[in-house]
C-alpha atoms as a PDB file:
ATOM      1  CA  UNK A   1     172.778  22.559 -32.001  1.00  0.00           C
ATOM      2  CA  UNK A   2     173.247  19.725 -34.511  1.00  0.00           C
ATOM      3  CA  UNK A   3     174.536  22.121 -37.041  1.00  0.00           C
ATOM      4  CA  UNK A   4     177.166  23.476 -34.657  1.00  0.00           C
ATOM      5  CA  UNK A   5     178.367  20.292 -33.854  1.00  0.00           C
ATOM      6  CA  UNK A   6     178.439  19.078 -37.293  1.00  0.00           C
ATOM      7  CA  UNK A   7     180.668  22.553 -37.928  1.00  0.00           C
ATOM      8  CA  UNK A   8     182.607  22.173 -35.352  1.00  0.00           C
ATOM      9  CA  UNK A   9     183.579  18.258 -36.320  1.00  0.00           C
ATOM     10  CA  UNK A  10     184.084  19.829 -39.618  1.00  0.00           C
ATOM     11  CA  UNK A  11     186.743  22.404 -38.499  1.00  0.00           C
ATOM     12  CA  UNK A  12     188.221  19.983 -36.274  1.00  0.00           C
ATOM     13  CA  UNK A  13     188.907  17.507 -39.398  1.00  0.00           C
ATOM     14  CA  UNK A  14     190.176  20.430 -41.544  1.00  0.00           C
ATOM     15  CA  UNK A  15     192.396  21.217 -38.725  1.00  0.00           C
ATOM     16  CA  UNK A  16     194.211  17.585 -38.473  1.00  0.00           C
ATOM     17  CA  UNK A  17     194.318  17.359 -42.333  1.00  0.00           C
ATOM     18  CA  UNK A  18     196.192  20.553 -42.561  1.00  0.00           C
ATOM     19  CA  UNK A  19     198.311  19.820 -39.761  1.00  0.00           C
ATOM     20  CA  UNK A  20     198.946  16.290 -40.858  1.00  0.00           C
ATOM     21  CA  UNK A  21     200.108  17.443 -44.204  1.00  0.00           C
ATOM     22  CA  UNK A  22     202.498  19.702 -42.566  1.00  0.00           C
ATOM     23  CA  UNK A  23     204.452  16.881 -40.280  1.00  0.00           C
ATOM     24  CA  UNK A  24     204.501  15.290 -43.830  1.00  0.00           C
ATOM     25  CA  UNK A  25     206.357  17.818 -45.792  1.00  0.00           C
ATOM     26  CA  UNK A  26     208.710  18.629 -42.823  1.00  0.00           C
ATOM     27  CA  UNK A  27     209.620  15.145 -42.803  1.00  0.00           C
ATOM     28  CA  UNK A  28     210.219  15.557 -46.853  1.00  0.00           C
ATOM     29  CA  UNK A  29     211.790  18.411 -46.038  1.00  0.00           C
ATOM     30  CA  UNK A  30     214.544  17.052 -43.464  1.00  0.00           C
ATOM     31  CA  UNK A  31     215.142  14.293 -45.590  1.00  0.00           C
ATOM     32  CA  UNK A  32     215.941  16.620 -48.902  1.00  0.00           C
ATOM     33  CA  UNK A  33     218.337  18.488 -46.193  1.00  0.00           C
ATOM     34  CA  UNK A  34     220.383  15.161 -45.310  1.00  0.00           C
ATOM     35  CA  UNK A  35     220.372  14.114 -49.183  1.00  0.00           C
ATOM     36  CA  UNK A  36     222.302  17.342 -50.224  1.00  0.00           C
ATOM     37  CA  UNK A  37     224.389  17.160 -47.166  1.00  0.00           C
ATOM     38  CA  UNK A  38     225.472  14.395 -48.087  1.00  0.00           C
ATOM     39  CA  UNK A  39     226.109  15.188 -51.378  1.00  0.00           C
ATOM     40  CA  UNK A  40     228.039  17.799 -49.855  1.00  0.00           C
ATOM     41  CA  UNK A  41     230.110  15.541 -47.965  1.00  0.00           C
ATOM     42  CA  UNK A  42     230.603  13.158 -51.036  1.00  0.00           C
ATOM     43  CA  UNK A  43     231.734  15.880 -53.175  1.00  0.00           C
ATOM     44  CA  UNK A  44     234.696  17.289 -50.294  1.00  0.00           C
ATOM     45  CA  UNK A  45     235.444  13.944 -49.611  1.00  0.00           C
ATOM     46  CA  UNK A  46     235.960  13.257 -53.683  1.00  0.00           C
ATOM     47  CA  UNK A  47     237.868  16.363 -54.010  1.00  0.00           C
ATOM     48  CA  UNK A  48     240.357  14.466 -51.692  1.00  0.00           C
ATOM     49  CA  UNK A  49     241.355  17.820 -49.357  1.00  0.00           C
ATOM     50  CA  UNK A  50     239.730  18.314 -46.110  1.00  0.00           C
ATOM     51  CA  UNK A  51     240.971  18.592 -42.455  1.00  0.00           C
ATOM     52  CA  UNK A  52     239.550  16.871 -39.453  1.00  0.00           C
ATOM     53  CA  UNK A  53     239.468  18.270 -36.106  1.00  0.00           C
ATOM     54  CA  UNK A  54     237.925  15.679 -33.213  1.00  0.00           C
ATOM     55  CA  UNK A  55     236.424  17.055 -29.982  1.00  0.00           C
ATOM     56  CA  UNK A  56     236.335  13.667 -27.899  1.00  0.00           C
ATOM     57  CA  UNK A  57     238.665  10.767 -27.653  1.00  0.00           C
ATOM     58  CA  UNK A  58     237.907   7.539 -26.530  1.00  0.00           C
ATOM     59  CA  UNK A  59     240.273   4.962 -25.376  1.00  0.00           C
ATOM     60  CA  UNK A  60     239.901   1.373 -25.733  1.00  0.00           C
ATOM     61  CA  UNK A  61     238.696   0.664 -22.414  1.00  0.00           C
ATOM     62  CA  UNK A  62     235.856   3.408 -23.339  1.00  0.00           C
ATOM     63  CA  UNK A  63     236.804   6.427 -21.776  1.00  0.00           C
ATOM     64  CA  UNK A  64     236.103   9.360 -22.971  1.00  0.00           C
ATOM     65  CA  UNK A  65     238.482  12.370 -23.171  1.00  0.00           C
ATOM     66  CA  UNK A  66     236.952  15.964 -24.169  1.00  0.00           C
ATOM     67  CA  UNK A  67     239.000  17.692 -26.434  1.00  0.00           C
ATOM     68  CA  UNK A  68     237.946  20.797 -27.494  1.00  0.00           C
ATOM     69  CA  UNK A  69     240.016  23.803 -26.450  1.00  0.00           C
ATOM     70  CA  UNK A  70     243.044  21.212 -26.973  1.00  0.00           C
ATOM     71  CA  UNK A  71     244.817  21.513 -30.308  1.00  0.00           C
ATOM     72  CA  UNK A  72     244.232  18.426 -32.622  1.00  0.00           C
ATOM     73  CA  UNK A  73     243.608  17.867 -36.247  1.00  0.00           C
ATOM     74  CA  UNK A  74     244.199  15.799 -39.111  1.00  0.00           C
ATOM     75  CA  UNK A  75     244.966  16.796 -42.474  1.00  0.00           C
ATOM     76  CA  UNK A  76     244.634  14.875 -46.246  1.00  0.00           C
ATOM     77  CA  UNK A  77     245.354  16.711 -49.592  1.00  0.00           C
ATOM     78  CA  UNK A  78     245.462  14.466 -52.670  1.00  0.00           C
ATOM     79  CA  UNK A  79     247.781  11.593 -50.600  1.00  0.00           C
ATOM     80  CA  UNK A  80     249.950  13.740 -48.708  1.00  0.00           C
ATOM     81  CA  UNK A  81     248.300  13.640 -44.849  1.00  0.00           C
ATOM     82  CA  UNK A  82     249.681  14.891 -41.218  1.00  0.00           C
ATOM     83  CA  UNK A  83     248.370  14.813 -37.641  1.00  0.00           C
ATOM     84  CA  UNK A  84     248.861  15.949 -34.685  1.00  0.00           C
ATOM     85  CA  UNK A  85     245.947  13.713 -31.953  1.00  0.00           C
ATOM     86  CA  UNK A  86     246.634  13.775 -28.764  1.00  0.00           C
ATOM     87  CA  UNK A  87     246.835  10.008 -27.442  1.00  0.00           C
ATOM     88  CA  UNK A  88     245.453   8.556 -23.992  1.00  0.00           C
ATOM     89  CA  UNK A  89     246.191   4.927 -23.579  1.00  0.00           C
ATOM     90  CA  UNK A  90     248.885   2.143 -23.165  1.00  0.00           C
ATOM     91  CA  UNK A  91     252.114   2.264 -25.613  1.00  0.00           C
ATOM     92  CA  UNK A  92     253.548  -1.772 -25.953  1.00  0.00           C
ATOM     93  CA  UNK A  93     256.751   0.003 -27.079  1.00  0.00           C
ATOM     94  CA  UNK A  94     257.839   3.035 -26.195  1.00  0.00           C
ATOM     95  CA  UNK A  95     259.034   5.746 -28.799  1.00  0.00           C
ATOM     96  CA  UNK A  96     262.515   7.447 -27.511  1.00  0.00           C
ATOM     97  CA  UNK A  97     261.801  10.573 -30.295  1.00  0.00           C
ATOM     98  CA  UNK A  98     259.919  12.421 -26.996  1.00  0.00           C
ATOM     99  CA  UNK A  99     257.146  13.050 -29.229  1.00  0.00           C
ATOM    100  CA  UNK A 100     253.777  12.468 -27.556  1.00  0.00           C
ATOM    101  CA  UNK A 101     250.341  11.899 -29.484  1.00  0.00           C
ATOM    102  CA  UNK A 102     249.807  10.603 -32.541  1.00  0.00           C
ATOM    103  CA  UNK A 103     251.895  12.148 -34.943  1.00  0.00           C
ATOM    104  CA  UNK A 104     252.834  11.804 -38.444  1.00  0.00           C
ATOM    105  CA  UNK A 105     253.754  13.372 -41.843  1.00  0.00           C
ATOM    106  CA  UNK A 106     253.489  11.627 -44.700  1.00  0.00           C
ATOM    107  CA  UNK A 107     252.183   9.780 -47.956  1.00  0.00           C
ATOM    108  CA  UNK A 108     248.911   7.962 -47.422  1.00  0.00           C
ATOM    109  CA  UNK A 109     249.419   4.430 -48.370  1.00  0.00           C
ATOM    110  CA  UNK A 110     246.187   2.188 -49.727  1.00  0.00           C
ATOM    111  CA  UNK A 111     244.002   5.188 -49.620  1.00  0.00           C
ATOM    112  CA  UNK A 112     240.242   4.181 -50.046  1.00  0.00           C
ATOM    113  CA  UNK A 113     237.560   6.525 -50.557  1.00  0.00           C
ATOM    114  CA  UNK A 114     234.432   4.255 -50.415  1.00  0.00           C
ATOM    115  CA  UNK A 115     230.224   5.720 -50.304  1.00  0.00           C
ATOM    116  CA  UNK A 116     227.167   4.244 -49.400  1.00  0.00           C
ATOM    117  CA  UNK A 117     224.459   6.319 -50.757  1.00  0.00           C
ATOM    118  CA  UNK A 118     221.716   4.023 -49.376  1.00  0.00           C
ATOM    119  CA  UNK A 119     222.762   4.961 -45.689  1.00  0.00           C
ATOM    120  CA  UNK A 120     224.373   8.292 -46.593  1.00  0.00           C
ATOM    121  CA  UNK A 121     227.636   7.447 -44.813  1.00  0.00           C
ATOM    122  CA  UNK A 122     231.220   7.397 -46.292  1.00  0.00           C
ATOM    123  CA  UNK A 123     234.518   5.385 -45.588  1.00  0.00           C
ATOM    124  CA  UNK A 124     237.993   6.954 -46.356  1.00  0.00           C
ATOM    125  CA  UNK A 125     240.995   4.411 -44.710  1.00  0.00           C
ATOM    126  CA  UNK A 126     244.625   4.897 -45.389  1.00  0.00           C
ATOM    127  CA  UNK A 127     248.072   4.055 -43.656  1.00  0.00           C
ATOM    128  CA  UNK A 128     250.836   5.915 -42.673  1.00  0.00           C
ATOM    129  CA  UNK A 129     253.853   5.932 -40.866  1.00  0.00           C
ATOM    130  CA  UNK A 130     254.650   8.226 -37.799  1.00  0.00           C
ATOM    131  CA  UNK A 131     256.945  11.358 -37.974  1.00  0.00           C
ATOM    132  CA  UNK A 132     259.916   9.016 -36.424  1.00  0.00           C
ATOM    133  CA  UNK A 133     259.404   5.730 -38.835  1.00  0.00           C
ATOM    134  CA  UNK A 134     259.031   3.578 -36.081  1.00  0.00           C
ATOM    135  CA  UNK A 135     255.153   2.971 -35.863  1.00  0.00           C
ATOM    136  CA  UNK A 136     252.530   2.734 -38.765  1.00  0.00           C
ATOM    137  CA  UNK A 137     249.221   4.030 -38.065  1.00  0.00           C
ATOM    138  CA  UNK A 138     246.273   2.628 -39.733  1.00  0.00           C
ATOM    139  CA  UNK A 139     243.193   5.246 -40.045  1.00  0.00           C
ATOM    140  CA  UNK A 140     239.997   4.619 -40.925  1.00  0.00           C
ATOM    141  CA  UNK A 141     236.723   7.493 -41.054  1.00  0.00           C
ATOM    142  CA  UNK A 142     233.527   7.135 -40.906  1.00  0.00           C
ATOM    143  CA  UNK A 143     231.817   9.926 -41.997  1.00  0.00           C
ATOM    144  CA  UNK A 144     227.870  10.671 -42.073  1.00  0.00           C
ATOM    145  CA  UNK A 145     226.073  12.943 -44.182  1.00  0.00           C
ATOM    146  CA  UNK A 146     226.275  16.092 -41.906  1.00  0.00           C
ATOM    147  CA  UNK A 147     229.717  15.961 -42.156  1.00  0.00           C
ATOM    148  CA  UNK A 148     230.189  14.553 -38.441  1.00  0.00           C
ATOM    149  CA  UNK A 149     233.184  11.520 -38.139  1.00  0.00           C
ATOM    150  CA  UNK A 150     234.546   9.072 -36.277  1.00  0.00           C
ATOM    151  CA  UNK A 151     237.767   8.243 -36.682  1.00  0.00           C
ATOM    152  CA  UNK A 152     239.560   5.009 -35.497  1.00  0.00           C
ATOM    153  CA  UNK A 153     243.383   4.631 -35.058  1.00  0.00           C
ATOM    154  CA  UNK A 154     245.157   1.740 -34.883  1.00  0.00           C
ATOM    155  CA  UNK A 155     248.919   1.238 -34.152  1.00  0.00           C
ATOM    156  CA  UNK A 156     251.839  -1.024 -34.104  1.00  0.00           C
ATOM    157  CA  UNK A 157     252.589  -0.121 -30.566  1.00  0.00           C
ATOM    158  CA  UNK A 158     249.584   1.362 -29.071  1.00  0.00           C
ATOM    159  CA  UNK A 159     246.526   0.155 -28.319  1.00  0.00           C
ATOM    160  CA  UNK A 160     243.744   1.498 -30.650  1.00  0.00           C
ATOM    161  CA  UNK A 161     241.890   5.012 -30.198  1.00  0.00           C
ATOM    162  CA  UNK A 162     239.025   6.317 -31.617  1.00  0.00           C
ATOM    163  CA  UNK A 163     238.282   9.976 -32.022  1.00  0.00           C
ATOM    164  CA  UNK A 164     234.703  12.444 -32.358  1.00  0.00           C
ATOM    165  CA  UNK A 165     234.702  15.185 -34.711  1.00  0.00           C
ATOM    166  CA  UNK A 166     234.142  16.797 -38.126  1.00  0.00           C
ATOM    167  CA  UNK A 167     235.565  17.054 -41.138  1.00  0.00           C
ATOM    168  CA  UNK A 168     235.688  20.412 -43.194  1.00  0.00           C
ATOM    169  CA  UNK A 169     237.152  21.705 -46.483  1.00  0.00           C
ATOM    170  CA  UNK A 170     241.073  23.037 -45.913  1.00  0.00           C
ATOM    171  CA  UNK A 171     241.794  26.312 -45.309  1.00  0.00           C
ATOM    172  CA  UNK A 172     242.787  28.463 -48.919  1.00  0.00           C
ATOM    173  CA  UNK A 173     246.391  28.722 -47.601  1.00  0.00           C
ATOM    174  CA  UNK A 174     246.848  25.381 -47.179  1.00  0.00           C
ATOM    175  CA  UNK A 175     245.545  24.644 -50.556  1.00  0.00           C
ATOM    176  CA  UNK A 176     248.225  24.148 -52.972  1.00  0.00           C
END
């Protein structure tokens, strides 16, 4: 009897070794995933083309707007950026082009492309001015290392928006 006991303690501590070794490498291995995601990230980020297409929108007073099935994205290739977003929230002063959203077309002024490799999360900010001339938007990403983003815009005549979504290499057409 003692001997099966002392087996069966035996087998028991084999068991939680073997298992315990396991949550340990899974953990390693999640880890190693998020490291060359980000790295991923970093390096389309870098390369200073992607696109980014949001699927919520939340307004300053914190509502939240689903947006997929809507059309929305935001472009930036070297400095050259455009967007169409749609926009929910109070305009100070009103645009008479008839254009609704957040749109523009443009040069990105004070582009800054900034990493933290510690937390695996990047910053890219620029300005621009809208499609008309009459507002300029300021845009600022955050980006984590599984290529998920927020992105928050702030105008001269709206009140400030932020928008859910992901970011993703262009398309080969729109490559130059």
């Amino acid at each position: 009897m003692k001997s099966l006991l002392l087996i069966l303690a035996f087998l028991l501590l084999t068991v939680a070794v073997v298992f315990g070794q396991d949550k340990k490498s899974r953990k390693e291995a999640k880890k190693e995933k998020q490291r060359q995601e980000y790295m991923e990230t970093k390096m389309l980020l870098d390369s200073g083309a992607f696109s980014f297409t949001a699927t919520w929108a939340t307004t300053q007073k914190g509502r939240r707007i689903n947006l997929i099935g809507n059309s929305n994205q935001l472009t930036l290739e070297d400095t050259l950026t455009s967007a169409y977003l749609p926009y929910f929230g109070v305009v100070q002063m009103y645009d008479m082009s008839g254009e609704g959203g957040i749109n523009f077309e443009g040069t990105a002024q004070d582009l800054k492309i900034e990493h933290n490799d510690k937390k695996m999360r990047s910053m890219v900010s620029f300005e621009v001015k809208s499609s008309t001339g009459n507002e300029v938007y300021q845009c600022q990403f955050t980006i984590n290392s599984n290529s998920s983003a927020a992105l928050s815009v702030r105008s001269s005549a709206r009140n400030q928006i932020s928008y859910d979504g992901t970011i993703a290499p262009l398309p080969d057409e729109k490559k130059k």
